[in-house]
Protein backbone atom coordinates (compact mmCIF):
# COMPACT_ATOMS: atom_id res chain seq x y z
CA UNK A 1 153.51 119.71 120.45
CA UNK A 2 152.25 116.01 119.48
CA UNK A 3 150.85 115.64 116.35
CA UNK A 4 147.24 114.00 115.88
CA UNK A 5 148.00 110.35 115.91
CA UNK A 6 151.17 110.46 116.55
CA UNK A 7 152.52 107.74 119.62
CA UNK A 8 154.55 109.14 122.16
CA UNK A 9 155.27 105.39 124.52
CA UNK A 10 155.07 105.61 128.54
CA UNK A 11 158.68 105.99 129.65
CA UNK A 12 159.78 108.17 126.57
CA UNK A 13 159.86 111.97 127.53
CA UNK A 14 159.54 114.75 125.29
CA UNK A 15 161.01 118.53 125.77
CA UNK A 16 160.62 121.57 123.79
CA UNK A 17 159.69 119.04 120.75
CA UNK A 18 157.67 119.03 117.34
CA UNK A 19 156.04 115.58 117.07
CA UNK A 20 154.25 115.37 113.47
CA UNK A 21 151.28 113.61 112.46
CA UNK A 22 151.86 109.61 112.67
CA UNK A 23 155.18 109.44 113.92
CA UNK A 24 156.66 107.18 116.99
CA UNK A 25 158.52 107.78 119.89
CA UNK A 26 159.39 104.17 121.61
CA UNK A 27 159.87 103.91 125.41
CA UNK A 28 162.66 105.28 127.22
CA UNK A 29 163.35 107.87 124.27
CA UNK A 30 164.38 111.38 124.74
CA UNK A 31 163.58 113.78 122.61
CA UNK A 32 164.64 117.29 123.44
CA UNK A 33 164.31 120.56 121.01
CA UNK A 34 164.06 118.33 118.46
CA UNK A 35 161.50 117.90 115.17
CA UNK A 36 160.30 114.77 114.58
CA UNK A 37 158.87 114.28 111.29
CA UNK A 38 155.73 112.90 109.71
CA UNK A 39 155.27 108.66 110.06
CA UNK A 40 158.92 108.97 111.48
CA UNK A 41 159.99 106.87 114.21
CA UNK A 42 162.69 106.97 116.87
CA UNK A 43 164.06 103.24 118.87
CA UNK A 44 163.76 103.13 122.06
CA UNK A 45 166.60 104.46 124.57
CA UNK A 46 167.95 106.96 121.52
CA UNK A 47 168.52 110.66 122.65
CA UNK A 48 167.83 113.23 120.10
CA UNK A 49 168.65 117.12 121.46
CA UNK A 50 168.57 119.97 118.86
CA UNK A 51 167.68 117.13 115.84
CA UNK A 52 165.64 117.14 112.86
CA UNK A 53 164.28 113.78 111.72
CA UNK A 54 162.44 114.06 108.19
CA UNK A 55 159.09 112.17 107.04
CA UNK A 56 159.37 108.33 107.03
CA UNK A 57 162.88 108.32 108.63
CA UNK A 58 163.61 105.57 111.11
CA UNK A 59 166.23 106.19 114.35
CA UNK A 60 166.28 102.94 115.51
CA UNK A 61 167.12 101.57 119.38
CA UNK A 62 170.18 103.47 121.33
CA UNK A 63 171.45 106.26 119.21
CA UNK A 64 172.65 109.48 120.22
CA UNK A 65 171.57 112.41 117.97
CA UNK A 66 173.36 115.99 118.92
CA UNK A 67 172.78 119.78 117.96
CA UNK A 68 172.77 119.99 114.55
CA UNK A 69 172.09 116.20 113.03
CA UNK A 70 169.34 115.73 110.49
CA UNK A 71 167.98 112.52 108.98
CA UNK A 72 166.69 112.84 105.58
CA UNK A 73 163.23 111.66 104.79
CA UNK A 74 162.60 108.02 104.52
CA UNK A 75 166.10 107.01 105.95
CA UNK A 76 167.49 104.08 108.28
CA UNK A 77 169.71 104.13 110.92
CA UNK A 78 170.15 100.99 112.83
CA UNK A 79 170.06 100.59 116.72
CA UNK A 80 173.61 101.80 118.05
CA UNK A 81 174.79 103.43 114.79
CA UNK A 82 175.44 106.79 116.26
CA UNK A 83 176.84 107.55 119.52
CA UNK A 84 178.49 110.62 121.03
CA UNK A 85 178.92 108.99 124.95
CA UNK A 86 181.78 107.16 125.87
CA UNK A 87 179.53 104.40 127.61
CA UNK A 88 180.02 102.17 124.05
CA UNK A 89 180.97 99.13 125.03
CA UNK A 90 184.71 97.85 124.17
């Protein structure tokens, strides 16, 4: 489900999701059973599967969110913070 004014960018795919009211998913996202909160917004190329992300919050470009991982409202994490792959570079 996608929220009324929320922006879901071509190139980002959503699964199973909650996408509230005024939040942002940038391109190449994916977003799989995950709950995206109000005016929240998740960076471009970040996967989030099984993740809640609270009101305000901002994921930002290439992180990996996993089963379990919430983001309290109105928090920041930077592009590449959080990563689960081994493709990190050396």
């Amino acid at each position: 489900m996608v929220g009324e004014g929320a922006f879901v960018a071509e190139g980002a795919r959503v699964f199973g999701s909650t996408i509230l009211p005024g939040a942002v998913i940038e391109p190449g996202a994916v977003i799989a059973d995950s709950l995206i909160g109000t005016h929240a917004r998740v960076g471009t190329r970040s996967v989030l599967t099984g993740a809640v992300i609270g009101d305000g919050a901002v994921v930002g470009a290439d992180n990996e969110l996993r089963d379990g991982a919430r983001v309290w409202c109105n928090a920041r994490i930077p592009a590449g913070a959080v990563r689960f792959s081994s493709d990190q570079p050396s």
